[in-house]
C-alpha atoms as a PDB file:
ATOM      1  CA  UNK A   1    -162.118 159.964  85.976  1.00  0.00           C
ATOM      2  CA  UNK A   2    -158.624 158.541  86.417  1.00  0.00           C
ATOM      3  CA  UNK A   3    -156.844 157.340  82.817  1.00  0.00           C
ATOM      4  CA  UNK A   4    -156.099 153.593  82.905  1.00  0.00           C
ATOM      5  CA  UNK A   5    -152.552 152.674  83.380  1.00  0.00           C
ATOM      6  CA  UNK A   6    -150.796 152.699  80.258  1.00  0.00           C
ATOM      7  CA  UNK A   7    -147.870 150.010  78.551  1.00  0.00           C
ATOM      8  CA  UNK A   8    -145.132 151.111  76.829  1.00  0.00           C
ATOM      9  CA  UNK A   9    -143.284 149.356  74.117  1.00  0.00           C
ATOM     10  CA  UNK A  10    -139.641 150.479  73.879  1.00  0.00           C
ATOM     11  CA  UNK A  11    -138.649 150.221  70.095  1.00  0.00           C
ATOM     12  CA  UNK A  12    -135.467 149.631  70.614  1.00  0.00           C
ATOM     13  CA  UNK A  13    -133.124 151.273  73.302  1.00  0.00           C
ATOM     14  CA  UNK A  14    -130.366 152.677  72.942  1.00  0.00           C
ATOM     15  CA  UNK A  15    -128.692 155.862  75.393  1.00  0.00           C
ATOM     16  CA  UNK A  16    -131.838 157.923  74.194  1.00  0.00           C
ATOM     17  CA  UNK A  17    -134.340 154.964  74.225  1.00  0.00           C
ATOM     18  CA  UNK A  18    -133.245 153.790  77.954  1.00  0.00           C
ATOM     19  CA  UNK A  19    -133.149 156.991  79.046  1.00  0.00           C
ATOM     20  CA  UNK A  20    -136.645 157.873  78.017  1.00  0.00           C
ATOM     21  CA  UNK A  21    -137.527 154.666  79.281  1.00  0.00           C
ATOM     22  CA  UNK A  22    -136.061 155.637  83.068  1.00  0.00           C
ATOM     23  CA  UNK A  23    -138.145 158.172  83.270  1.00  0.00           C
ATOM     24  CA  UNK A  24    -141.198 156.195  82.514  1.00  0.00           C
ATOM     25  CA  UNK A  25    -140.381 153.961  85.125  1.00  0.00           C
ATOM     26  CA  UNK A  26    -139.817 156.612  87.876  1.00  0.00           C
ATOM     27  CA  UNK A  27    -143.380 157.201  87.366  1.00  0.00           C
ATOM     28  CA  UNK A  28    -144.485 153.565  87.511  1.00  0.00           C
ATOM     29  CA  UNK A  29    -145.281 153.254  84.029  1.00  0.00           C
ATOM     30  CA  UNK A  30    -144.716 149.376  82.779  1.00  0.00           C
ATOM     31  CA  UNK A  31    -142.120 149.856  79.925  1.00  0.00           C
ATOM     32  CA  UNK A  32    -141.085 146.739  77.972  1.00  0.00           C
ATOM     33  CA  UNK A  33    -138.505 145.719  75.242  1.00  0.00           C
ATOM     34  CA  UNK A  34    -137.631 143.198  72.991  1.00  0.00           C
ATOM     35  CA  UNK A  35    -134.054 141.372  74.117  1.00  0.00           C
ATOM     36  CA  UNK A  36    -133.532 139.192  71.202  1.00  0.00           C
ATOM     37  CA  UNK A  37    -130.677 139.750  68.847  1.00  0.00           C
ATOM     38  CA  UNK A  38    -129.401 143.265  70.793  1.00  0.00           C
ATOM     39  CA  UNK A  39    -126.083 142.858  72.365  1.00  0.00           C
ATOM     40  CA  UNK A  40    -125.069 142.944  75.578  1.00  0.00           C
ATOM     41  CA  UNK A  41    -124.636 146.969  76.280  1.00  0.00           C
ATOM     42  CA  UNK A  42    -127.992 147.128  75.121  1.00  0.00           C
ATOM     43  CA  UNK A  43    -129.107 144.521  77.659  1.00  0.00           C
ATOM     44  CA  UNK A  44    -127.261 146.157  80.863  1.00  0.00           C
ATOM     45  CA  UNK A  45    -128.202 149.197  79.476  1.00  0.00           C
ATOM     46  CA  UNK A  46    -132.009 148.191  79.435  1.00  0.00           C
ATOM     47  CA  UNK A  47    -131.577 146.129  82.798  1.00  0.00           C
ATOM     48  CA  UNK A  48    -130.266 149.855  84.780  1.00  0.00           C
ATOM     49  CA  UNK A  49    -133.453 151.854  83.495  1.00  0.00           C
ATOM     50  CA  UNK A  50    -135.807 149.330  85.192  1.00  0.00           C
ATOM     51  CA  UNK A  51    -137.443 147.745  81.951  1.00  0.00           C
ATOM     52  CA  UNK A  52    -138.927 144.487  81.457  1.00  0.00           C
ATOM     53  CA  UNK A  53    -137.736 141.897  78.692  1.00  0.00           C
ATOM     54  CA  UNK A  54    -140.264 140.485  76.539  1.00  0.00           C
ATOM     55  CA  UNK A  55    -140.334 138.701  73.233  1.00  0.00           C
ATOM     56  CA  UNK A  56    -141.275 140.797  70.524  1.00  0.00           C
ATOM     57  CA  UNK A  57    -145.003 139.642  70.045  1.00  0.00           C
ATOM     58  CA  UNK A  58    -145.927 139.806  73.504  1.00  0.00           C
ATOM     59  CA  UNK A  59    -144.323 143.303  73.655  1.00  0.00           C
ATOM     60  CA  UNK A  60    -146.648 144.182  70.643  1.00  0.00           C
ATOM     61  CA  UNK A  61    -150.132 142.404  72.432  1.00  0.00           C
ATOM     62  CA  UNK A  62    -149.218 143.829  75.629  1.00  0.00           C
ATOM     63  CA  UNK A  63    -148.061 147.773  74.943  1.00  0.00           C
ATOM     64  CA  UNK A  64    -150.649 150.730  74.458  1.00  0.00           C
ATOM     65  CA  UNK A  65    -148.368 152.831  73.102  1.00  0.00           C
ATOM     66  CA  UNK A  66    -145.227 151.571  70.908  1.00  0.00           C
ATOM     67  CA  UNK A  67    -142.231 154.110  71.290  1.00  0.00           C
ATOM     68  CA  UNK A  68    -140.014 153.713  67.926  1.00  0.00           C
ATOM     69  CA  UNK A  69    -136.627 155.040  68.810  1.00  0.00           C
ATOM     70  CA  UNK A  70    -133.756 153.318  66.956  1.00  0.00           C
ATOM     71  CA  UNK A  71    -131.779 154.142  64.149  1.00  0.00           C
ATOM     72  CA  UNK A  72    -132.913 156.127  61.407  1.00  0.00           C
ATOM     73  CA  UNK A  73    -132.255 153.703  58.685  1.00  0.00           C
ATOM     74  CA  UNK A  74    -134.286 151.142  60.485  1.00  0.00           C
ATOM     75  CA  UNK A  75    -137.489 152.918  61.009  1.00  0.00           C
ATOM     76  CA  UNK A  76    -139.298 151.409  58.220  1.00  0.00           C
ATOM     77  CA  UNK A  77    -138.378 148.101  58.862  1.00  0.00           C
ATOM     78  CA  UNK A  78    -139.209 148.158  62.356  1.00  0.00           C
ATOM     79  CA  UNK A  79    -142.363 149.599  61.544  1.00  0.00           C
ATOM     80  CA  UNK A  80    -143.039 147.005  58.975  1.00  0.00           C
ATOM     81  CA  UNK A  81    -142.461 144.211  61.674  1.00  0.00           C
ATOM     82  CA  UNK A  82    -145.125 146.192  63.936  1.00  0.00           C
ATOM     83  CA  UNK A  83    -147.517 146.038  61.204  1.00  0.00           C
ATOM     84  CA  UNK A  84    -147.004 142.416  60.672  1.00  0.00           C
ATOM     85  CA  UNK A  85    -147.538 141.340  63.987  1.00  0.00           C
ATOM     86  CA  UNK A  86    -150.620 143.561  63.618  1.00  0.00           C
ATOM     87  CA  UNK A  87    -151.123 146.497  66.047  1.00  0.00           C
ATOM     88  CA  UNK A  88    -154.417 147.901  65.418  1.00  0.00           C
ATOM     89  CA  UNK A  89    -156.272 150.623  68.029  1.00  0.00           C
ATOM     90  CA  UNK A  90    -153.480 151.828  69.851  1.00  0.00           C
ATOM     91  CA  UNK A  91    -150.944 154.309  69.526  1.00  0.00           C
ATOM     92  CA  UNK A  92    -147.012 154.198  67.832  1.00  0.00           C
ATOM     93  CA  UNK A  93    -145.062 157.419  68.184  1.00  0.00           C
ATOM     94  CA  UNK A  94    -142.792 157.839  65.577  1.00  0.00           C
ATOM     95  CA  UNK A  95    -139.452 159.704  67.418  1.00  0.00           C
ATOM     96  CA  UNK A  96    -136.594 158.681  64.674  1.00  0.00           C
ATOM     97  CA  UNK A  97    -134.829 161.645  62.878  1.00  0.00           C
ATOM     98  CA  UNK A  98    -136.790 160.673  59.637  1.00  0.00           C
ATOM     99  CA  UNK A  99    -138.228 162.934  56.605  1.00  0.00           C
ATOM    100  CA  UNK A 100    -142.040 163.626  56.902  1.00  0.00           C
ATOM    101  CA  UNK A 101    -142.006 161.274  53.692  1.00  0.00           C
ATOM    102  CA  UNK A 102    -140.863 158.221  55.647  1.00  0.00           C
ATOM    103  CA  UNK A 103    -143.320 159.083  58.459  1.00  0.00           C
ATOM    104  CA  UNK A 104    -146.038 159.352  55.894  1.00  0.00           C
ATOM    105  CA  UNK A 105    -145.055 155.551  54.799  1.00  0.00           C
ATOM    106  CA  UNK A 106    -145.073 154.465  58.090  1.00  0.00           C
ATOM    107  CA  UNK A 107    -148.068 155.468  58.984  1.00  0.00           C
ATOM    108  CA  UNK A 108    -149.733 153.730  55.894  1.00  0.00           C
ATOM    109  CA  UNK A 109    -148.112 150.759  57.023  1.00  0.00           C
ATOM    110  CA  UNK A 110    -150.182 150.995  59.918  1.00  0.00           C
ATOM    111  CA  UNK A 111    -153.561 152.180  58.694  1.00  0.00           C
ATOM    112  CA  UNK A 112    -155.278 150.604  61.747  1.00  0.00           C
ATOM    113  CA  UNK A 113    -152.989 151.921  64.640  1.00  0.00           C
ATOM    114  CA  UNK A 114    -152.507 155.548  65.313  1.00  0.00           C
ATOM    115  CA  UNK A 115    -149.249 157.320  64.479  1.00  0.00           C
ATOM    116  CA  UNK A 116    -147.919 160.016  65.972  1.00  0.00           C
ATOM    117  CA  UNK A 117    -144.866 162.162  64.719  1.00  0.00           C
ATOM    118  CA  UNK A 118    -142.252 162.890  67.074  1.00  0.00           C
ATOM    119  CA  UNK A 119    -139.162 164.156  67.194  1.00  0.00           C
ATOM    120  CA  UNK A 120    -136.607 164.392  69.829  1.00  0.00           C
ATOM    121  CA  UNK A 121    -134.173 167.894  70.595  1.00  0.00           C
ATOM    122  CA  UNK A 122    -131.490 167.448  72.735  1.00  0.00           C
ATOM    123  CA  UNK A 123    -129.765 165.050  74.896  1.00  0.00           C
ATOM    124  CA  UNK A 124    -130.617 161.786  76.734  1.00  0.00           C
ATOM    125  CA  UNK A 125    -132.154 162.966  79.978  1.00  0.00           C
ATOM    126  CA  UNK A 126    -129.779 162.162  82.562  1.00  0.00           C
ATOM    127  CA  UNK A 127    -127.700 164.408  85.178  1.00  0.00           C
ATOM    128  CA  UNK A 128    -130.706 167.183  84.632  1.00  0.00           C
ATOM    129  CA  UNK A 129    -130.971 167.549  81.075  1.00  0.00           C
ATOM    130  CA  UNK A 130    -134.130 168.478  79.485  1.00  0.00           C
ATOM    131  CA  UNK A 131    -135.063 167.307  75.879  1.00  0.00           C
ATOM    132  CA  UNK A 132    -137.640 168.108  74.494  1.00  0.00           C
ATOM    133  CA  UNK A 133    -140.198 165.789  71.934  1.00  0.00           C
ATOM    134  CA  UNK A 134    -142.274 167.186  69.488  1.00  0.00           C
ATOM    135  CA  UNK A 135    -144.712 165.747  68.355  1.00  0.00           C
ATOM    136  CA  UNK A 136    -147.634 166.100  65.615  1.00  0.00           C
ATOM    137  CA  UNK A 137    -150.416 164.111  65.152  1.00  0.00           C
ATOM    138  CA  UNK A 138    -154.014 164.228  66.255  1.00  0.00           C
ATOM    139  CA  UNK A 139    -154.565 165.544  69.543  1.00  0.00           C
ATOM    140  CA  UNK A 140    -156.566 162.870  71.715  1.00  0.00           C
ATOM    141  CA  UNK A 141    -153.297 160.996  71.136  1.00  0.00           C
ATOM    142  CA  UNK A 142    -150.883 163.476  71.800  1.00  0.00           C
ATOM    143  CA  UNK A 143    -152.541 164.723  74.404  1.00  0.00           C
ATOM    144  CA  UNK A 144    -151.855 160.779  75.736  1.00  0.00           C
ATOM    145  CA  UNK A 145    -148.104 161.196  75.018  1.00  0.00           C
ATOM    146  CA  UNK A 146    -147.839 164.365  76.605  1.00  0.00           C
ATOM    147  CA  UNK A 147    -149.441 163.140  80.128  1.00  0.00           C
ATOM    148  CA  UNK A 148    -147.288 160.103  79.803  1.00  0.00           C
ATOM    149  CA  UNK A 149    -143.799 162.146  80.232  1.00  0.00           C
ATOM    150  CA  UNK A 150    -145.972 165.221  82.422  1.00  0.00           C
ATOM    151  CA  UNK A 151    -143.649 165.512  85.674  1.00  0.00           C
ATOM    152  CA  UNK A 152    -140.215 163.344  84.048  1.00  0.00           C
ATOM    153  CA  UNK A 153    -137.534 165.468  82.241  1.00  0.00           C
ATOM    154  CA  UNK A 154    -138.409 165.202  79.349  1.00  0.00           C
ATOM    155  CA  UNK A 155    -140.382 168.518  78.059  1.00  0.00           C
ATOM    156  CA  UNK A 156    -143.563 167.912  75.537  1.00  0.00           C
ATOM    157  CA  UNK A 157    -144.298 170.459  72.887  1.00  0.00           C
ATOM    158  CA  UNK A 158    -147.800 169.767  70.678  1.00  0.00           C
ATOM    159  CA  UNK A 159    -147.329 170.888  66.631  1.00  0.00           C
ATOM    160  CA  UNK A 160    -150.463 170.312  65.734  1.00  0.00           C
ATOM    161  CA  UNK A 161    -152.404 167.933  63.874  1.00  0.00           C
ATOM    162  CA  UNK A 162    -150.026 167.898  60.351  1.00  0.00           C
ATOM    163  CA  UNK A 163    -148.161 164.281  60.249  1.00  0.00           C
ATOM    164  CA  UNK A 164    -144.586 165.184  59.639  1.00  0.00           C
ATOM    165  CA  UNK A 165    -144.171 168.677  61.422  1.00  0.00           C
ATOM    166  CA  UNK A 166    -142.198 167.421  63.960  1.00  0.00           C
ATOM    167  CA  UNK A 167    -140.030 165.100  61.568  1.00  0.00           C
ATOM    168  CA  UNK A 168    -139.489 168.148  59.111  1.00  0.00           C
ATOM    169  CA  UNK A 169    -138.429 170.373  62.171  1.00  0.00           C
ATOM    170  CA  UNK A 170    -135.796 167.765  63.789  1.00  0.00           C
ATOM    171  CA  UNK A 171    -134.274 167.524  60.280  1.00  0.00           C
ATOM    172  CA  UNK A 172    -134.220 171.048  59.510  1.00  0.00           C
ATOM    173  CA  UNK A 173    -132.571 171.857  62.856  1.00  0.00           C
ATOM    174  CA  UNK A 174    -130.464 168.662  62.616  1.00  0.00           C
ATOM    175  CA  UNK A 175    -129.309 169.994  58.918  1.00  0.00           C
ATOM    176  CA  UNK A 176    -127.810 173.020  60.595  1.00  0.00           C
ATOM    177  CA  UNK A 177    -126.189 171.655  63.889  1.00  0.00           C
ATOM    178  CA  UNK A 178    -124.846 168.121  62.286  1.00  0.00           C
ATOM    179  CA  UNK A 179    -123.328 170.098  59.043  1.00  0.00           C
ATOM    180  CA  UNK A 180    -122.239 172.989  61.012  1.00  0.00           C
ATOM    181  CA  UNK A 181    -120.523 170.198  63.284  1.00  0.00           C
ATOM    182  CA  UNK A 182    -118.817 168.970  59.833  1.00  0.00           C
ATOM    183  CA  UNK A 183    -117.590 172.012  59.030  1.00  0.00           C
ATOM    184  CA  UNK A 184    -116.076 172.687  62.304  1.00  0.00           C
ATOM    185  CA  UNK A 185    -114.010 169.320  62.110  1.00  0.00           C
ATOM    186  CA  UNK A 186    -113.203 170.283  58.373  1.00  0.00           C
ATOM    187  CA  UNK A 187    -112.089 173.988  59.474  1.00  0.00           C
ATOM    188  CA  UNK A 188    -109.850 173.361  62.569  1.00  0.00           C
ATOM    189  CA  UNK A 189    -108.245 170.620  60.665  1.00  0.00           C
ATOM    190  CA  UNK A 190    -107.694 172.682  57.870  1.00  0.00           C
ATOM    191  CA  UNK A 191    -106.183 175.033  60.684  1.00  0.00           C
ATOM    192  CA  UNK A 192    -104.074 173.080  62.663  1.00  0.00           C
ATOM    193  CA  UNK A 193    -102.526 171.347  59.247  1.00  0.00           C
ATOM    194  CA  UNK A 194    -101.136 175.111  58.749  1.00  0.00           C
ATOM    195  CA  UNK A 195    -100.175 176.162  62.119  1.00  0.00           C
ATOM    196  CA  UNK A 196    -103.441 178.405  63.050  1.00  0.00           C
ATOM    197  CA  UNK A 197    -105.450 176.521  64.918  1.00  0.00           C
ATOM    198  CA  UNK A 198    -105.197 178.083  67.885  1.00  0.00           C
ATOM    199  CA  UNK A 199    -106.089 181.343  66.363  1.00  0.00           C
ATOM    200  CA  UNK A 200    -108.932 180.007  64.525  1.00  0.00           C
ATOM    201  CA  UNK A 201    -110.545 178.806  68.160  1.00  0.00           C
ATOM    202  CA  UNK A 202    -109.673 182.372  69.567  1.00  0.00           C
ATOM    203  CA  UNK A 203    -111.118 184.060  66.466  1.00  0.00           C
ATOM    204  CA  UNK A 204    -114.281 181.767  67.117  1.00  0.00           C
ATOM    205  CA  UNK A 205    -114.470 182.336  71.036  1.00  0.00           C
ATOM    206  CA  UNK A 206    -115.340 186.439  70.103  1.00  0.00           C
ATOM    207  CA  UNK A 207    -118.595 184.953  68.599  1.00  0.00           C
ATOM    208  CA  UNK A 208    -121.829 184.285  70.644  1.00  0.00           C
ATOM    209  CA  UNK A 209    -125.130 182.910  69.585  1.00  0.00           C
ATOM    210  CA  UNK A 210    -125.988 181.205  66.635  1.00  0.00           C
ATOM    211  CA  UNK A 211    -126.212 181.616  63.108  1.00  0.00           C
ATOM    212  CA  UNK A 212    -129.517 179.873  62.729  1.00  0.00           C
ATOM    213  CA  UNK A 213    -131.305 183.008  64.527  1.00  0.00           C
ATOM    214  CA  UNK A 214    -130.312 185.683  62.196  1.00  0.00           C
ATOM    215  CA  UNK A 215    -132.756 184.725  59.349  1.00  0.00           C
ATOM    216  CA  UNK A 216    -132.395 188.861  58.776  1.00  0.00           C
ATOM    217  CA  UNK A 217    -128.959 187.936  57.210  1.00  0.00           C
ATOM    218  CA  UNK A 218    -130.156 185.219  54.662  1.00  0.00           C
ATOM    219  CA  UNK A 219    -130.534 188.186  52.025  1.00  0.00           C
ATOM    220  CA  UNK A 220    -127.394 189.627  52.901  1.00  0.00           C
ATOM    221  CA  UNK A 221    -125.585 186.542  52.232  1.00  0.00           C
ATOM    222  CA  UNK A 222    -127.536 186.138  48.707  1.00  0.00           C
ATOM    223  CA  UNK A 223    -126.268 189.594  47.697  1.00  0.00           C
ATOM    224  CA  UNK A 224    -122.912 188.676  48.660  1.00  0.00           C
ATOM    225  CA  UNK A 225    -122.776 184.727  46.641  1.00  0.00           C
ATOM    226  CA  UNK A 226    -121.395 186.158  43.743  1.00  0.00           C
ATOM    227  CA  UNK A 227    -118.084 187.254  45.829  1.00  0.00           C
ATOM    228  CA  UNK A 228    -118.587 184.053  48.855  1.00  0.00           C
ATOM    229  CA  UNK A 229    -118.353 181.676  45.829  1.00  0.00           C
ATOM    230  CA  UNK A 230    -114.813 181.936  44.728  1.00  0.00           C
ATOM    231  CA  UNK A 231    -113.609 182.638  48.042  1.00  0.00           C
ATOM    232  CA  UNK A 232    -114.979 179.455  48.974  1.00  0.00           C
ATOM    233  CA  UNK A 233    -113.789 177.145  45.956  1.00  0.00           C
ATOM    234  CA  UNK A 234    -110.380 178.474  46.918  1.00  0.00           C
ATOM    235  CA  UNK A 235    -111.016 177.136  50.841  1.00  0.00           C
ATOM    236  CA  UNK A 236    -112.096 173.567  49.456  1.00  0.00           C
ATOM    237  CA  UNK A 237    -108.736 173.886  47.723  1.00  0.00           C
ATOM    238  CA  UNK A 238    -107.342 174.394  51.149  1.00  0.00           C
ATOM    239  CA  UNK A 239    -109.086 171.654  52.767  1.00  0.00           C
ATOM    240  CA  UNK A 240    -107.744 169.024  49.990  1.00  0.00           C
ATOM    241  CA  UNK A 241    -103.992 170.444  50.201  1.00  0.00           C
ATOM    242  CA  UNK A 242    -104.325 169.465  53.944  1.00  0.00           C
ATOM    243  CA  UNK A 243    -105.641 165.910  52.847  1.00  0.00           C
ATOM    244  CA  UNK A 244    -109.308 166.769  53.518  1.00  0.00           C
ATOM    245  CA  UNK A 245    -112.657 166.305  51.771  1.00  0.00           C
ATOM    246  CA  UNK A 246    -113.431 169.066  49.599  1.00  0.00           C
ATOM    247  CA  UNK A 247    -116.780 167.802  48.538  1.00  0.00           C
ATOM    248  CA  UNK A 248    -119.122 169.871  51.696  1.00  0.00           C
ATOM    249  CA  UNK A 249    -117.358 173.227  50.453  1.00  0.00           C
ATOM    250  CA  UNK A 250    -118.061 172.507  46.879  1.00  0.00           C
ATOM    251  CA  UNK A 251    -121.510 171.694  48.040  1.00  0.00           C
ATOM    252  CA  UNK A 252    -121.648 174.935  49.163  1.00  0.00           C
ATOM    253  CA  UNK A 253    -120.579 176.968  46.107  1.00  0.00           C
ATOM    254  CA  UNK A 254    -123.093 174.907  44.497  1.00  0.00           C
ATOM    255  CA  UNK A 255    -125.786 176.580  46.395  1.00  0.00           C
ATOM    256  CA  UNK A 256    -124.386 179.826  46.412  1.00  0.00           C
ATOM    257  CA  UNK A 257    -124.440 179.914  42.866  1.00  0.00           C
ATOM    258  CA  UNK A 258    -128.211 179.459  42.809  1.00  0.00           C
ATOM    259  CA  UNK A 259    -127.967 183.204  44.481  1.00  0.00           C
ATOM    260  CA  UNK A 260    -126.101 184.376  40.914  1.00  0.00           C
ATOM    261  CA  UNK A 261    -128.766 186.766  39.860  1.00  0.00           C
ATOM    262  CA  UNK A 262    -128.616 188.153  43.368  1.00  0.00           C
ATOM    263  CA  UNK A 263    -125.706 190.071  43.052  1.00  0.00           C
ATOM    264  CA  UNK A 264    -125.891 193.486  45.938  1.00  0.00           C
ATOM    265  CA  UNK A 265    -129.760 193.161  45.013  1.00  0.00           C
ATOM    266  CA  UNK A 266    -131.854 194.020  48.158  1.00  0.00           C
ATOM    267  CA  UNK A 267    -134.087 190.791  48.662  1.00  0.00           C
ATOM    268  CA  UNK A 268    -136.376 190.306  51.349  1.00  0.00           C
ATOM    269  CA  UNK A 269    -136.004 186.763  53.350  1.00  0.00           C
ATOM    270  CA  UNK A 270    -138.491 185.435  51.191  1.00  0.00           C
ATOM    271  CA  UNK A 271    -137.547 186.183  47.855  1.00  0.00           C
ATOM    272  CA  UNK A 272    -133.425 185.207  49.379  1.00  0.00           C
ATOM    273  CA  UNK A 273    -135.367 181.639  49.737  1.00  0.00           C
ATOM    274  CA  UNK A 274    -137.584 181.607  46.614  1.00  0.00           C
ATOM    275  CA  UNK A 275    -134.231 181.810  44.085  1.00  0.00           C
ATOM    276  CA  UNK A 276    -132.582 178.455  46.224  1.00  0.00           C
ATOM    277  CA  UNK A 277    -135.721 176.634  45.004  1.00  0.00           C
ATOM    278  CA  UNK A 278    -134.165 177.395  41.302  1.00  0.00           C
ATOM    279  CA  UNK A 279    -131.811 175.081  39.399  1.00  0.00           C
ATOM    280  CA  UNK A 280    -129.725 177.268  37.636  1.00  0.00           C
ATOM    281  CA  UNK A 281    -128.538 175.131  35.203  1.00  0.00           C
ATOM    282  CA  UNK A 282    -132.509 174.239  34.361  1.00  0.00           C
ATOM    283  CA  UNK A 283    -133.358 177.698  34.151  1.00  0.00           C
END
């Protein structure tokens, strides 16, 4: 039996959003969006991916599936104007880099609709890329998602059935890459404001792979906060002689310090993680 065509509701789009939307529309699927109040890169940008202006309640009687991707901060709002309109029966995916908590609210904001988590890793799909949305929720929807992008460039990958999964994995990957990308800013200016910073990058360039894969080392680096804590209060000293924030490093020796009963102890991963969930200072 074939699956009735299916409308998409494009929530609001931006370089991911239009992109997404694209690839929709190489497959024939109707995608609309809402024109009012976005500016005019938004409008060429929506007008080059094929999609169809609508005002927002028609886009909200006409789509079978709303696609929320717009920024973070907005997501509850937007959600809340869904659920005014009324948008009961159908599906509304979810796909901002949101805690689980949000997506929890949202979803009681729409207690008649069907909300799916998703989360979206990696860049806009253009010139071959391949992100890839997660998404959790229950399956007879996701299962709908997932046939909706089958055969575009964008990659599907099913969580399960827990509402937040794939909210609580875009943030916990996002917490790495984003910070890490801090850091790198804060560290080659540091650098450069000295004179190194071309031996920093060649110093970095002998490394492959990332950090985030060698959970093995978590303990290690427990059993080593009492000595990575000083050593790193004297760095954030460095960064604010060069005229730099301090605050991310101090952050840092913060958490280290919840590691202080650590000290060369031989911890498995999960006992490295159980002592961060400790306030020192409450103990």
């Amino acid at each position: 039996m074939t699956e009735p065509a299916t409308t998409v509701g494009l929530l609001h789009p931006g370089s991911m959003g239009a992109a997404f939307g694209a690839q929709l529309r190489a497959r024939g699927v109707a995608v609309l969006w809402c024109p009012d109040g976005r500016s005019d890169v938004t409008r060429r940008r929506a007008e080059q991916a094929g999609l169809e202006p609508a005002a927002f309640s028609d886009l909200l009687d006409r789509a079978d599936v709303v696609l929320s991707l717009c920024p973070p901060a907005a997501a509850e709002e937007l959600a809340a104007q869904v659920a005014a309109h009324g948008f009961a029966g159908r599906t509304y995916v979810e796909a901002n880099a949101i805690s689980p908590g949000r997506v929890g609210r949202i979803a009681a904001l729409l207690p008649r609709a069907e909300t799916i988590d998703a989360a979206v890793v990696g860049s806009p799909p253009v010139g071959g890329k391949n992100p890839t949305l997660y998404l959790s929720g229950e399956r007879d929807r996701t299962g709908r998602v997932e046939r909706l992008f089958a055969g575009t460039d964008i990659r599907t990958h099913d969580l399960g059935s827990e509402l937040g999964a794939a909210s609580a994995l875009k943030l916990s990957y996002s917490s790495y890459q984003k910070a890490s990308r801090v850091l790198a800013a804060l560290a080659y200016g540091a650098a450069r404001a000295h004179g190194v910073g071309d031996e920093l990058l060649a110093i970095a360039a002998k490394r492959t792979g990332s950090y985030l894969t060698e959970t093995d080392y978590i303990p290690k680096t427990a059993a080593r906060a009492w000595r990575w804590g000083p050593e790193l209060v004297d760095a954030a000293a460095l960064l604010s002689d060069a005229g730099l924030p301090d605050e991310l490093m101090l952050a840092a020796v913060s958490t280290l310090d919840r590691w202080g009963t650590a000290r060369d102890a031989t911890l498995t991963v999960e006992e490295a993680l159980e002592l961060l969930h400790r306030d020192p200072g409450r103990d």
